[in-house]
PDB file of N, CA and C in Angstrom:
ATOM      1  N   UNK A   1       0.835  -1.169   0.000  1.00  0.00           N
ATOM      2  CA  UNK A   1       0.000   0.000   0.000  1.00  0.00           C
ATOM      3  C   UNK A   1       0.887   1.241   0.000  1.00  0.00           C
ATOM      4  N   UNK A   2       0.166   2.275  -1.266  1.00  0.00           N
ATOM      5  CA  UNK A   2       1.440   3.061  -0.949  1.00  0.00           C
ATOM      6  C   UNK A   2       0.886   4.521  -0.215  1.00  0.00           C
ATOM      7  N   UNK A   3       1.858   5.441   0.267  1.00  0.00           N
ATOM      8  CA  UNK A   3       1.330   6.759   1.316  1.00  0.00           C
ATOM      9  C   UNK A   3       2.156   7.681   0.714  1.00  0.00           C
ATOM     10  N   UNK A   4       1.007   8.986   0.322  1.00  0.00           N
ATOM     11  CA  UNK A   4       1.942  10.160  -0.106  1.00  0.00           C
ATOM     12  C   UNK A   4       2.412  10.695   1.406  1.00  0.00           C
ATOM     13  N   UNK A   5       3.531  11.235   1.293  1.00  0.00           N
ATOM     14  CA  UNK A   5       4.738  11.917   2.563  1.00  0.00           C
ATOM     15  C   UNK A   5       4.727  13.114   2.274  1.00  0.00           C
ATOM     16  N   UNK A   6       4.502  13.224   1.251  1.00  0.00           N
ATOM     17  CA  UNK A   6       4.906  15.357   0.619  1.00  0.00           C
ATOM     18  C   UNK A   6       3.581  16.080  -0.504  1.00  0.00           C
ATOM     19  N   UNK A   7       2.770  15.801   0.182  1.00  0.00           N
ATOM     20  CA  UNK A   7       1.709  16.262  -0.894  1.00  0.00           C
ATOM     21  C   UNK A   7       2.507  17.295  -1.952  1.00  0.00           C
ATOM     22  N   UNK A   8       2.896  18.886  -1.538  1.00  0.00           N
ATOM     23  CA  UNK A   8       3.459  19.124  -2.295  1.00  0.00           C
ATOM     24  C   UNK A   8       4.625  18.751  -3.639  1.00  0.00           C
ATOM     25  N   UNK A   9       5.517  17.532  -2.562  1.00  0.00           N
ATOM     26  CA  UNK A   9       6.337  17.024  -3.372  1.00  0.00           C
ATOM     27  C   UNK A   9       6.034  16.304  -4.826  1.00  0.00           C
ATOM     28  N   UNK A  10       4.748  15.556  -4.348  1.00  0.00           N
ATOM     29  CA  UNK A  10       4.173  14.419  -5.317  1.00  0.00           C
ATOM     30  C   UNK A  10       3.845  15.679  -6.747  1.00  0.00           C
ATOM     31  N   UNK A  11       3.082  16.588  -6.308  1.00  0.00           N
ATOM     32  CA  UNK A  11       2.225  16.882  -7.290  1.00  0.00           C
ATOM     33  C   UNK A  11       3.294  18.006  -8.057  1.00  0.00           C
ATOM     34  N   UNK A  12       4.405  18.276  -7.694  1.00  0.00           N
ATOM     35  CA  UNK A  12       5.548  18.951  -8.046  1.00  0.00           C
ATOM     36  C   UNK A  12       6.357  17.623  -8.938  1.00  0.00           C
ATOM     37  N   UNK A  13       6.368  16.835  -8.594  1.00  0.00           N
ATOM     38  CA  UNK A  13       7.226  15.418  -9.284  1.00  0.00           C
ATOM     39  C   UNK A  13       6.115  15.058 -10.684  1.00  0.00           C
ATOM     40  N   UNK A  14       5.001  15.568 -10.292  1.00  0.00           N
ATOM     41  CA  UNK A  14       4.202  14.908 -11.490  1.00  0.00           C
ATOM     42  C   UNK A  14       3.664  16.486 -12.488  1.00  0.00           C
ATOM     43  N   UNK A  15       4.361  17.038 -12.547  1.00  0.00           N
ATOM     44  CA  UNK A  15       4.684  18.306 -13.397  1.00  0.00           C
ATOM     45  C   UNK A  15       4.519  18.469 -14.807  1.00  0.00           C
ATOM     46  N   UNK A  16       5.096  17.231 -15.297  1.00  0.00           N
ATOM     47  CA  UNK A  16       4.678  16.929 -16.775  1.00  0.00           C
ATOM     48  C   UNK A  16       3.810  15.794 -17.277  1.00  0.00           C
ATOM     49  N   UNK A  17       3.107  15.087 -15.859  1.00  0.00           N
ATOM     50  CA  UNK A  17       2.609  14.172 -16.287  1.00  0.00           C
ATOM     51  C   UNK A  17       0.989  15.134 -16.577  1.00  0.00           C
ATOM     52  N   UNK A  18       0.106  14.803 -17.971  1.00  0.00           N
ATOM     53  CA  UNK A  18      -0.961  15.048 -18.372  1.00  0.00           C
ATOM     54  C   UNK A  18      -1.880  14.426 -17.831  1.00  0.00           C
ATOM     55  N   UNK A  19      -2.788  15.111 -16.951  1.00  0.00           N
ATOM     56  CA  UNK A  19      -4.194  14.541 -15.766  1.00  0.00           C
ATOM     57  C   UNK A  19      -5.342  15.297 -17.062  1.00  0.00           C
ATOM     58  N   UNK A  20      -5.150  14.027 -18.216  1.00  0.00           N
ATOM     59  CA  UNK A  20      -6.213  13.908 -19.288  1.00  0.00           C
ATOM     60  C   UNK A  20      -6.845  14.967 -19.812  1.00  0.00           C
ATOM     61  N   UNK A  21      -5.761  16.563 -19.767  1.00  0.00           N
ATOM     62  CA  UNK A  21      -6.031  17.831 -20.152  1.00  0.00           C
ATOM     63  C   UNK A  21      -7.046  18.561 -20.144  1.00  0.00           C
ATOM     64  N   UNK A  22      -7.283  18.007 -18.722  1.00  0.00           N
ATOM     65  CA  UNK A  22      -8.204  18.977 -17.803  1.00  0.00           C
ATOM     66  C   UNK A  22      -7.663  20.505 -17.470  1.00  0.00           C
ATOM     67  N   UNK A  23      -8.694  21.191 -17.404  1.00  0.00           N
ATOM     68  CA  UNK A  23      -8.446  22.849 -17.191  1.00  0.00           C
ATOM     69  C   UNK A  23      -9.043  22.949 -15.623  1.00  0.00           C
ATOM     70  N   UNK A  24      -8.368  23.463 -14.673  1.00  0.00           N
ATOM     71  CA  UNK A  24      -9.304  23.413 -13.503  1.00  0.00           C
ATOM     72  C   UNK A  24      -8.138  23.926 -12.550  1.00  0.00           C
ATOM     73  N   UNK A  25      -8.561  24.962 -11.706  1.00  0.00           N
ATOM     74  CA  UNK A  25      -8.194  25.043 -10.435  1.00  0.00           C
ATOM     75  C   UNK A  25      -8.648  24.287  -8.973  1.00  0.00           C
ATOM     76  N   UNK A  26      -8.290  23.508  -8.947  1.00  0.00           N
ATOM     77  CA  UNK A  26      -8.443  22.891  -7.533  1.00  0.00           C
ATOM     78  C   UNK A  26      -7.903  22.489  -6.099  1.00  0.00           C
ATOM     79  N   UNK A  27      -8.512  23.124  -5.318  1.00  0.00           N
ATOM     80  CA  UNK A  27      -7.987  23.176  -4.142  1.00  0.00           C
ATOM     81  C   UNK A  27      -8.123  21.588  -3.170  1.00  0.00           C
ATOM     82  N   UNK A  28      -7.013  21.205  -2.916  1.00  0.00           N
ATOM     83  CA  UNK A  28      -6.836  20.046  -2.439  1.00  0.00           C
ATOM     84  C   UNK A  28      -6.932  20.048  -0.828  1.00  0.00           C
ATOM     85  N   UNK A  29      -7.258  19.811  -0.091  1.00  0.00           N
ATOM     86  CA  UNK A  29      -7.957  20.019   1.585  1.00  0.00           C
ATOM     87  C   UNK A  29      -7.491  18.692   1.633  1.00  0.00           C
ATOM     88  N   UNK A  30      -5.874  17.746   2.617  1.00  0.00           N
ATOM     89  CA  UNK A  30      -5.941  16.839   2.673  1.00  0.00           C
ATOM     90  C   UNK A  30      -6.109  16.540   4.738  1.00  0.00           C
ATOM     91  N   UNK A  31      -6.318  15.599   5.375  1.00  0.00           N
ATOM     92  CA  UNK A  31      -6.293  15.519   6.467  1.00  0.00           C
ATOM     93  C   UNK A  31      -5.426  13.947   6.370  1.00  0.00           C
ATOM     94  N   UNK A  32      -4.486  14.612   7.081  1.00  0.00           N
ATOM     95  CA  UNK A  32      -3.169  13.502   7.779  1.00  0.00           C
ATOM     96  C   UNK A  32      -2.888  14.027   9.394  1.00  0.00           C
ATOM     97  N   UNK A  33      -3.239  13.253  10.448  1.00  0.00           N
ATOM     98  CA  UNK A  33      -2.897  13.606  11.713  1.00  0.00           C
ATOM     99  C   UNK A  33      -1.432  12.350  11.921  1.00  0.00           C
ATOM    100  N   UNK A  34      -0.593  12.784  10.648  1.00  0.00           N
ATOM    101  CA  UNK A  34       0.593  11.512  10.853  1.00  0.00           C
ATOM    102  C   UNK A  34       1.914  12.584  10.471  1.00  0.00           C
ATOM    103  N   UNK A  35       1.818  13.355   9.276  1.00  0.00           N
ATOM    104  CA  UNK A  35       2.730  14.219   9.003  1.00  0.00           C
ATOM    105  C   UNK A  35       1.704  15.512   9.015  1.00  0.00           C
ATOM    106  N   UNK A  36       2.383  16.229   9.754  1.00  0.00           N
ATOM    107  CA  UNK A  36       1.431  17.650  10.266  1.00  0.00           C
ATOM    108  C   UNK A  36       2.234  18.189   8.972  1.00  0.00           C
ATOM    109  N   UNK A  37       3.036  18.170   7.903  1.00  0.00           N
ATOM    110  CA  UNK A  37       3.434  19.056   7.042  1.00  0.00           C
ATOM    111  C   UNK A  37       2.393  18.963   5.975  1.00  0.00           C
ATOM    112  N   UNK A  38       2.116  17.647   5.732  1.00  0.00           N
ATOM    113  CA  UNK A  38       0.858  17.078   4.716  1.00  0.00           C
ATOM    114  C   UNK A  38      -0.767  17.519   5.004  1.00  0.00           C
ATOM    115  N   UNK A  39      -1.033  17.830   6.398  1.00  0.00           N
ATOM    116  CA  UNK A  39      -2.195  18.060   6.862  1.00  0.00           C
ATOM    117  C   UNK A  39      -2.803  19.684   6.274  1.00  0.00           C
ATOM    118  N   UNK A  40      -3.628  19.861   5.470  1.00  0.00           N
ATOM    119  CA  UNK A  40      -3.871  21.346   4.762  1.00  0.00           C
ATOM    120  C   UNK A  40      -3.671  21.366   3.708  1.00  0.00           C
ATOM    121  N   UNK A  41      -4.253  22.226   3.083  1.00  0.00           N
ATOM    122  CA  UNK A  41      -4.434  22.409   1.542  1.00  0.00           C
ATOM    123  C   UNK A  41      -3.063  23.273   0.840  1.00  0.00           C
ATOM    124  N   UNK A  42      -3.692  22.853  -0.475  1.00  0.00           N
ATOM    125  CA  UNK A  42      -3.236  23.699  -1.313  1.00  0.00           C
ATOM    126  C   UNK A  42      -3.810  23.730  -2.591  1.00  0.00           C
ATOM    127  N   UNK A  43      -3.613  24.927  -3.817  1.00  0.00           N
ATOM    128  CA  UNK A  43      -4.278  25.110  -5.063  1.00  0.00           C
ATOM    129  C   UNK A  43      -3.298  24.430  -6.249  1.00  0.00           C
ATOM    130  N   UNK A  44      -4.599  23.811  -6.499  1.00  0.00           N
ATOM    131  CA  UNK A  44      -3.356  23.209  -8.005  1.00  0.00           C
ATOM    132  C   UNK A  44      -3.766  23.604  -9.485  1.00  0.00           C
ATOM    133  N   UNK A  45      -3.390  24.318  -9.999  1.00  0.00           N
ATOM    134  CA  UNK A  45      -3.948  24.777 -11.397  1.00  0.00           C
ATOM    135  C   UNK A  45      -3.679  23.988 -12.441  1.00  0.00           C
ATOM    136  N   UNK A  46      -4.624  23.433 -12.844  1.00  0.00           N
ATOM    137  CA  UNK A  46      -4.198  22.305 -13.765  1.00  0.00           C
ATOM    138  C   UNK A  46      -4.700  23.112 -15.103  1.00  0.00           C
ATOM    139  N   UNK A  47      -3.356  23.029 -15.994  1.00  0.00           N
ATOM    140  CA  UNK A  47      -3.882  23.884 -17.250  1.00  0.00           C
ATOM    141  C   UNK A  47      -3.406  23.148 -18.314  1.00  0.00           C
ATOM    142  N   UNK A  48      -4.599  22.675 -19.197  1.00  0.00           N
ATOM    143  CA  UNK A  48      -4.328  21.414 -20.311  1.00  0.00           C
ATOM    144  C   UNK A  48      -3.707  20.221 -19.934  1.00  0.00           C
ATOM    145  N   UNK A  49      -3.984  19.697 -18.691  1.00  0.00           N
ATOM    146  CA  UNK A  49      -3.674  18.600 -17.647  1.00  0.00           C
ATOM    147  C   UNK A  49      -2.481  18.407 -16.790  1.00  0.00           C
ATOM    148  N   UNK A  50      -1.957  19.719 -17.245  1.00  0.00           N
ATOM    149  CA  UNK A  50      -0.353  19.873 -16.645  1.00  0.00           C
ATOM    150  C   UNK A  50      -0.540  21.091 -15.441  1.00  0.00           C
ATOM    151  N   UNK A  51      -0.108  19.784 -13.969  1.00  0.00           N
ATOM    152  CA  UNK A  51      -0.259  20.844 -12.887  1.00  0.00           C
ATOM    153  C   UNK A  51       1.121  21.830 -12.072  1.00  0.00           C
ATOM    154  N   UNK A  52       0.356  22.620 -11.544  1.00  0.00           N
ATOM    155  CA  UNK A  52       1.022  23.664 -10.920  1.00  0.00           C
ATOM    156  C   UNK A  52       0.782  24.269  -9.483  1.00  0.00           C
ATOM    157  N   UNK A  53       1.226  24.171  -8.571  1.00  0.00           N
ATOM    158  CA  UNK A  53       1.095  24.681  -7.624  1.00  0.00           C
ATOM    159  C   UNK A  53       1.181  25.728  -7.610  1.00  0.00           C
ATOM    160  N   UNK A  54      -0.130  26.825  -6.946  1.00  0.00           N
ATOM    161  CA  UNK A  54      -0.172  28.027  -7.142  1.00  0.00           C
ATOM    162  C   UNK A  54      -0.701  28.846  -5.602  1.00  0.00           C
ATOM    163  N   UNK A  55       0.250  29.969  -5.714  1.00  0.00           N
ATOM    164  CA  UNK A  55      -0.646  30.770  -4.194  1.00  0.00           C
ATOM    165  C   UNK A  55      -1.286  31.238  -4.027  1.00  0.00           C
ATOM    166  N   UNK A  56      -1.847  31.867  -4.846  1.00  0.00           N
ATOM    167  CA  UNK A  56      -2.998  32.624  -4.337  1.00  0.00           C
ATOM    168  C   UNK A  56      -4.482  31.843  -4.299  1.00  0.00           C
ATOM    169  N   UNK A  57      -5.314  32.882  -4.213  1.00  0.00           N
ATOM    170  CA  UNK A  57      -6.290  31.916  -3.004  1.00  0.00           C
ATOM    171  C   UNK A  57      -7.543  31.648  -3.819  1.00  0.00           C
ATOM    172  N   UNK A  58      -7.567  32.300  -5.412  1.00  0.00           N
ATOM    173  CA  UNK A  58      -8.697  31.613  -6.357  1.00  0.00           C
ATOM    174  C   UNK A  58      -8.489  30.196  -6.617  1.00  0.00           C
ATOM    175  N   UNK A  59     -10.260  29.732  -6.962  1.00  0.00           N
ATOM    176  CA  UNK A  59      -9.952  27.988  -6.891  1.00  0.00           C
ATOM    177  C   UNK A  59     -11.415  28.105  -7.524  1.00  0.00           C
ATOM    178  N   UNK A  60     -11.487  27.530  -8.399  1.00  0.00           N
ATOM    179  CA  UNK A  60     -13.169  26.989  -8.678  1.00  0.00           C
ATOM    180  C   UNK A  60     -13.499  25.848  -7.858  1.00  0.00           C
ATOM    181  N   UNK A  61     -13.357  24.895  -7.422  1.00  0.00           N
ATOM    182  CA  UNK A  61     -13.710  23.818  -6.826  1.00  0.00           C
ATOM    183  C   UNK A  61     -12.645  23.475  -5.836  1.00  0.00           C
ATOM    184  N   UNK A  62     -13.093  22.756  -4.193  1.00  0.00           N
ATOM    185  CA  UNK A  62     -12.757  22.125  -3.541  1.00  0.00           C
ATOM    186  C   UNK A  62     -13.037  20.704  -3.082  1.00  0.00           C
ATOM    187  N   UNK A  63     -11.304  19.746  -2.775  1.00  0.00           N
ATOM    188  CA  UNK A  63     -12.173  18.204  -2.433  1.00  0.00           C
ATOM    189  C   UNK A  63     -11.339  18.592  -0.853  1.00  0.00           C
ATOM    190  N   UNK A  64     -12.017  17.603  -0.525  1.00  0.00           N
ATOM    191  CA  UNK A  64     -11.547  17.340   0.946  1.00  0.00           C
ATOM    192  C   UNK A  64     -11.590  15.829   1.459  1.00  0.00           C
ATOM    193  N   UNK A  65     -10.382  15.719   1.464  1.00  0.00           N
ATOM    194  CA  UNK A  65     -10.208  14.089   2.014  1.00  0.00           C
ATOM    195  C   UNK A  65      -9.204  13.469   2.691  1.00  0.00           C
ATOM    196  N   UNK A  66      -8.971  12.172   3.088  1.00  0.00           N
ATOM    197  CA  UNK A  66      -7.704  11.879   3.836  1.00  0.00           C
ATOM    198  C   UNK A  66      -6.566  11.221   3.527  1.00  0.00           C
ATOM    199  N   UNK A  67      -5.481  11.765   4.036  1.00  0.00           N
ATOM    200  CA  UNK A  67      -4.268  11.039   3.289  1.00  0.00           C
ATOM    201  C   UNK A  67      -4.310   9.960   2.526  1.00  0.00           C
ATOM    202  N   UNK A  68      -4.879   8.433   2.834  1.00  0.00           N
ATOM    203  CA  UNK A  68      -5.033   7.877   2.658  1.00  0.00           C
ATOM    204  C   UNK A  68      -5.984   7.794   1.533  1.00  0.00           C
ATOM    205  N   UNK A  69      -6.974   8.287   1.533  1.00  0.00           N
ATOM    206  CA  UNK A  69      -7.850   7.942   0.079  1.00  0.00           C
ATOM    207  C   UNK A  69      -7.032   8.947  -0.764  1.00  0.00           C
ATOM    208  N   UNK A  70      -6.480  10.104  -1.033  1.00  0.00           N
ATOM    209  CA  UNK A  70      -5.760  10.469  -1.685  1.00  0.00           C
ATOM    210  C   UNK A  70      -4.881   9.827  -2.293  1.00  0.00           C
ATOM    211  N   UNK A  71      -3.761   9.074  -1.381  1.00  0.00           N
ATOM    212  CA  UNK A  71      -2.789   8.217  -1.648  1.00  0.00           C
ATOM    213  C   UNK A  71      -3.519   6.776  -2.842  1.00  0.00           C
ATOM    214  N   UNK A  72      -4.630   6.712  -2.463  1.00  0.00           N
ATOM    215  CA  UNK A  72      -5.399   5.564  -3.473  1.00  0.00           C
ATOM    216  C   UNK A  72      -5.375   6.471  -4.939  1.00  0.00           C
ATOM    217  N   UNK A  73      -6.137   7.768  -4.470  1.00  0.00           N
ATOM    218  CA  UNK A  73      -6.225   8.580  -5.494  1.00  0.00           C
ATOM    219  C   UNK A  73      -5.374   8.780  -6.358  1.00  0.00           C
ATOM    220  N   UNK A  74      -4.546   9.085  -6.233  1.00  0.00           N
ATOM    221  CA  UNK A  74      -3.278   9.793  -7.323  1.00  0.00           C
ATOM    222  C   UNK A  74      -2.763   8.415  -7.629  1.00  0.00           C
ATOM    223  N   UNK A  75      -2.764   7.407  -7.152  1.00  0.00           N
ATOM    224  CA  UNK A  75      -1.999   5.851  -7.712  1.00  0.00           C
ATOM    225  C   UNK A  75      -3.383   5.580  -8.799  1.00  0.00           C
ATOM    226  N   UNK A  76      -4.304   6.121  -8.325  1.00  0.00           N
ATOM    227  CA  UNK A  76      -5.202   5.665  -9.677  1.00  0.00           C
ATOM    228  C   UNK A  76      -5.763   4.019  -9.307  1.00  0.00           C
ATOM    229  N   UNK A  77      -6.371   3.367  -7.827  1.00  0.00           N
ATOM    230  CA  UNK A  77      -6.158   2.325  -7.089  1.00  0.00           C
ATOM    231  C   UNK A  77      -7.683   2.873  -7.033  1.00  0.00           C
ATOM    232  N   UNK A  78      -8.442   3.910  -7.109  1.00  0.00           N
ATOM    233  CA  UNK A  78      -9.209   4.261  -6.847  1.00  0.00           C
ATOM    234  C   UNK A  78     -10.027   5.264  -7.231  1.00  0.00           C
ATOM    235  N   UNK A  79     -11.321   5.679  -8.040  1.00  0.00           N
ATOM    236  CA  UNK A  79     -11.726   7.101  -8.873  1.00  0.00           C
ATOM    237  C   UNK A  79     -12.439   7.694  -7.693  1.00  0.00           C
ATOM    238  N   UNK A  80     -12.440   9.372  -8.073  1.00  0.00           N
ATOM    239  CA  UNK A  80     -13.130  10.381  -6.869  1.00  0.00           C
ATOM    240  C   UNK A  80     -14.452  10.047  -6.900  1.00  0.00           C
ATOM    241  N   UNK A  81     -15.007   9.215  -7.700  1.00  0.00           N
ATOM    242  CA  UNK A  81     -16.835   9.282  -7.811  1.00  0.00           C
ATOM    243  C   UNK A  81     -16.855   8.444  -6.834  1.00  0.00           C
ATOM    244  N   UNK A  82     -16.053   7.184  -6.615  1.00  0.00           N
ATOM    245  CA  UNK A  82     -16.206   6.379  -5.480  1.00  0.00           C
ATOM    246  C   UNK A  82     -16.183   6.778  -4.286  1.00  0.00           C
ATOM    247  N   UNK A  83     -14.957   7.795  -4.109  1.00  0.00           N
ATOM    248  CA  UNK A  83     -14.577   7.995  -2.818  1.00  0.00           C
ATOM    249  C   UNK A  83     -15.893   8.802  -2.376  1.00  0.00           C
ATOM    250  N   UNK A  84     -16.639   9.791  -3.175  1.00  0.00           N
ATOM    251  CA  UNK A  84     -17.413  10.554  -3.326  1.00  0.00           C
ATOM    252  C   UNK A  84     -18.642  10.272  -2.770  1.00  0.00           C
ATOM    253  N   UNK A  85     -19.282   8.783  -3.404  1.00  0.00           N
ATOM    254  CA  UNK A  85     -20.334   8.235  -3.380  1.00  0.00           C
ATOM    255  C   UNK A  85     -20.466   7.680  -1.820  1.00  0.00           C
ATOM    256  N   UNK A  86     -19.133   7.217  -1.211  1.00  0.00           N
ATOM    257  CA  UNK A  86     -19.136   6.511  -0.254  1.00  0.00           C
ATOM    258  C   UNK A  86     -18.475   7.116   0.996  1.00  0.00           C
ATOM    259  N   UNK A  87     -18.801   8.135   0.796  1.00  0.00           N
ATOM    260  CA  UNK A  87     -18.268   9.636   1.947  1.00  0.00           C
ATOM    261  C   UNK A  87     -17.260   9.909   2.593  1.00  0.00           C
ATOM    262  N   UNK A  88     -16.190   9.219   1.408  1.00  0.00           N
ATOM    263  CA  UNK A  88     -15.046   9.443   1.898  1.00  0.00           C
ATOM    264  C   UNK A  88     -14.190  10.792   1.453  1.00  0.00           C
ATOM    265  N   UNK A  89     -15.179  11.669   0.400  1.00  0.00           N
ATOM    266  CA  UNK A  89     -14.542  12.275  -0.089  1.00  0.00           C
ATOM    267  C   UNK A  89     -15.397  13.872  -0.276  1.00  0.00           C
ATOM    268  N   UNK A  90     -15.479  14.956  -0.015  1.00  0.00           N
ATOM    269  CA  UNK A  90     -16.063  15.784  -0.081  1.00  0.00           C
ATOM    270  C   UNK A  90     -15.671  16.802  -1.066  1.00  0.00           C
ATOM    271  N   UNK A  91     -16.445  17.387  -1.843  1.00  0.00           N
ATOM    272  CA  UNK A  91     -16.356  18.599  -2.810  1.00  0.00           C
ATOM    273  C   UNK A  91     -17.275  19.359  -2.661  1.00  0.00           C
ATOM    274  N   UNK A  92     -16.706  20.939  -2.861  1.00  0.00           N
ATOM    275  CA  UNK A  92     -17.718  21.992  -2.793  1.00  0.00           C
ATOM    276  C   UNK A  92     -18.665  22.067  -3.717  1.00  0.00           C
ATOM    277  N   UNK A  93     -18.534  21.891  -4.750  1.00  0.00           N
ATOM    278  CA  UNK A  93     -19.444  21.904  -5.992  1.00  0.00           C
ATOM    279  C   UNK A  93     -20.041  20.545  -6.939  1.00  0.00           C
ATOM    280  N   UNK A  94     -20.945  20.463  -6.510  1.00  0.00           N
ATOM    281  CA  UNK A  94     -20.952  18.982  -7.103  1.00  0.00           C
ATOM    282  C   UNK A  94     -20.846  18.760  -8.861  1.00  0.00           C
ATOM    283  N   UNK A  95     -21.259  20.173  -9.529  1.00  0.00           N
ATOM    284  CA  UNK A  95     -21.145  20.040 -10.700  1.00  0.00           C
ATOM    285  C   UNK A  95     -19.768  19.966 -11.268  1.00  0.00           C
ATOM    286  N   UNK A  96     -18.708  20.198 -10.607  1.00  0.00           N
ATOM    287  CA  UNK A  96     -17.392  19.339 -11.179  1.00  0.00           C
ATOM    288  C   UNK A  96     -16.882  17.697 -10.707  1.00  0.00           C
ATOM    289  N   UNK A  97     -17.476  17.356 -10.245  1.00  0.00           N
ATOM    290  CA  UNK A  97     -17.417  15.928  -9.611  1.00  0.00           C
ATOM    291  C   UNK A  97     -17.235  15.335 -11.203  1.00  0.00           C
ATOM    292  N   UNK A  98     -17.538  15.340 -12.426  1.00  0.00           N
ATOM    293  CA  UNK A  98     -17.103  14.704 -13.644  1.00  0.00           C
ATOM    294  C   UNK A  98     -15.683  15.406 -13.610  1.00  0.00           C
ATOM    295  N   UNK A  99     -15.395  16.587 -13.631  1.00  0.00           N
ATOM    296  CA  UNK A  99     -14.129  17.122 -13.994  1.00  0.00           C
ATOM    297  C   UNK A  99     -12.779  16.469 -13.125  1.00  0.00           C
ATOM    298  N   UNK A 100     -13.462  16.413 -11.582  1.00  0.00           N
ATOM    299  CA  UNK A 100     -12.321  15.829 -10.583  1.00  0.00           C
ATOM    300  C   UNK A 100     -11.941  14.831 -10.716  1.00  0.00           C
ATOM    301  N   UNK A 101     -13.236  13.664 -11.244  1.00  0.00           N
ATOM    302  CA  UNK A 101     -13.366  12.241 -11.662  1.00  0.00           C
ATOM    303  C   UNK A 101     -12.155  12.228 -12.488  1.00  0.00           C
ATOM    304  N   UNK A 102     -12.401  12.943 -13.899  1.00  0.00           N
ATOM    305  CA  UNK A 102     -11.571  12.621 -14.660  1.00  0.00           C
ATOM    306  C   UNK A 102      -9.782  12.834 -14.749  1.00  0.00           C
ATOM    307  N   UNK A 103      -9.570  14.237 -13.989  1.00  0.00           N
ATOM    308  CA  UNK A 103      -8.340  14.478 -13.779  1.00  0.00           C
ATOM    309  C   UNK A 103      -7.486  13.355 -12.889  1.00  0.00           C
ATOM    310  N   UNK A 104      -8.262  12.508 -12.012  1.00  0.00           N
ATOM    311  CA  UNK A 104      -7.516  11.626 -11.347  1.00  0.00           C
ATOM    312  C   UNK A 104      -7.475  10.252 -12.109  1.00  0.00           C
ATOM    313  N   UNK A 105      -7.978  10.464 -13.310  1.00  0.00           N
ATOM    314  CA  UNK A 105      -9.058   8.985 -14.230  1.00  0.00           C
ATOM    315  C   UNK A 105      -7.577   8.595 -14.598  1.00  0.00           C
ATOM    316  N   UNK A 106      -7.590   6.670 -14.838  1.00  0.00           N
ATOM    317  CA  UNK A 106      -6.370   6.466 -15.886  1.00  0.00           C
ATOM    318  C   UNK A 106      -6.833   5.096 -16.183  1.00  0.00           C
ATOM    319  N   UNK A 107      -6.728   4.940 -17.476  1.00  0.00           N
ATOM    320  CA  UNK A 107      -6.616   3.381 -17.896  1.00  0.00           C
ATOM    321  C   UNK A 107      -6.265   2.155 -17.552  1.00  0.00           C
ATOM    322  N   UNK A 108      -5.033   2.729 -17.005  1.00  0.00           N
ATOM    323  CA  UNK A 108      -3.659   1.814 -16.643  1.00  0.00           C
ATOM    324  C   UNK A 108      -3.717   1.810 -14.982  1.00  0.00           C
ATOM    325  N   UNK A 109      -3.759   0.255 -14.571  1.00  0.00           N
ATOM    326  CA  UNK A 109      -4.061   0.838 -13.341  1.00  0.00           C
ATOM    327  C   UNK A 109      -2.578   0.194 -12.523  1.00  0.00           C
ATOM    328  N   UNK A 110      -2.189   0.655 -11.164  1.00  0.00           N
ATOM    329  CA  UNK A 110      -0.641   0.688 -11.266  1.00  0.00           C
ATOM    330  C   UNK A 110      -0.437  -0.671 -11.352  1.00  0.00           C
ATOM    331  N   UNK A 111       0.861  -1.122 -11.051  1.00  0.00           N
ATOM    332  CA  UNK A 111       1.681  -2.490 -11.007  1.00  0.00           C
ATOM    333  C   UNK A 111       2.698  -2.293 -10.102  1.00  0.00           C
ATOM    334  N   UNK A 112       2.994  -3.203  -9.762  1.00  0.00           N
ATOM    335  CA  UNK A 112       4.724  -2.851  -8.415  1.00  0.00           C
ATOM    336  C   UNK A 112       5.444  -3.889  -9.242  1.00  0.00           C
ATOM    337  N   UNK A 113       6.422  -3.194  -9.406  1.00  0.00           N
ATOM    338  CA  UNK A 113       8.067  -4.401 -10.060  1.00  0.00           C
ATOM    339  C   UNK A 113       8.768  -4.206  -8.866  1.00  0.00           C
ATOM    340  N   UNK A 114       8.301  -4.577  -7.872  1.00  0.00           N
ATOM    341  CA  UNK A 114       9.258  -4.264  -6.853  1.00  0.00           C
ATOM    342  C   UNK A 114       9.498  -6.202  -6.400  1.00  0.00           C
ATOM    343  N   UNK A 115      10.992  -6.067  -6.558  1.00  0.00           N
ATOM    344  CA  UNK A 115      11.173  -7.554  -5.973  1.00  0.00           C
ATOM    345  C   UNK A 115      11.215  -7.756  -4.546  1.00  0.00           C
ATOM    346  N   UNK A 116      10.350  -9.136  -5.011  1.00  0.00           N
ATOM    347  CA  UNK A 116      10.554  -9.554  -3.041  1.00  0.00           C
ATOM    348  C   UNK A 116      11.104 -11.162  -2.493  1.00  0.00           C
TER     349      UNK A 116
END
């Protein structure tokens, strides 16, 4: 099972990866009572699916959720409609719930080559 450690870090490492060229500002609200650095938000401007961490304080939409379903989230182990449906996952606006869906959406779902 894997655990994001650096929210910022992750979504800074995935810089050029394309989240299916979605346009969207979204503010990420995560709750971790494990790393108090991870615990709190931040805005991610995703422009033509390529994100950016940004400061200031416009955002069209907010999710709110916990380390852990996040960590499902971004591995793609898991879509936001689920987490959504089953109250693990909160958004301010429900009319982007397709948009959030899809920016976290992937075909490919992971694999570990990790030897054991």
């Amino acid at each position: 099972m894997y655990r994001v450690i650096d929210l910022k870090g992750i979504i800074n490492e995935l810089r050029n990866h394309n989240f299916n060229n979605e346009r969207c500002k979204l503010k990420i609200t995560i709750r971790d009572n494990f790393i108090p650095d991870n615990d709190g938000s931040i805005i991610v401007d995703f422009n033509n699916g390529f994100p950016t961490i940004v400061d200031n304080k416009e955002y069209d939409v907010e999710i709110n959720l916990d380390i852990a379903d996040f960590s499902s989230l971004i591995t793609c182990t898991v879509n936001f409609k689920s987490l959504y449906k089953y109250g693990r996952a909160l958004i301010s606006d429900e009319s982007y719930l397709k948009k959030v869906n899809n920016i976290f959406a992937s075909d490919e779902k992971p694999i570990c080559m990790t030897m054991f």
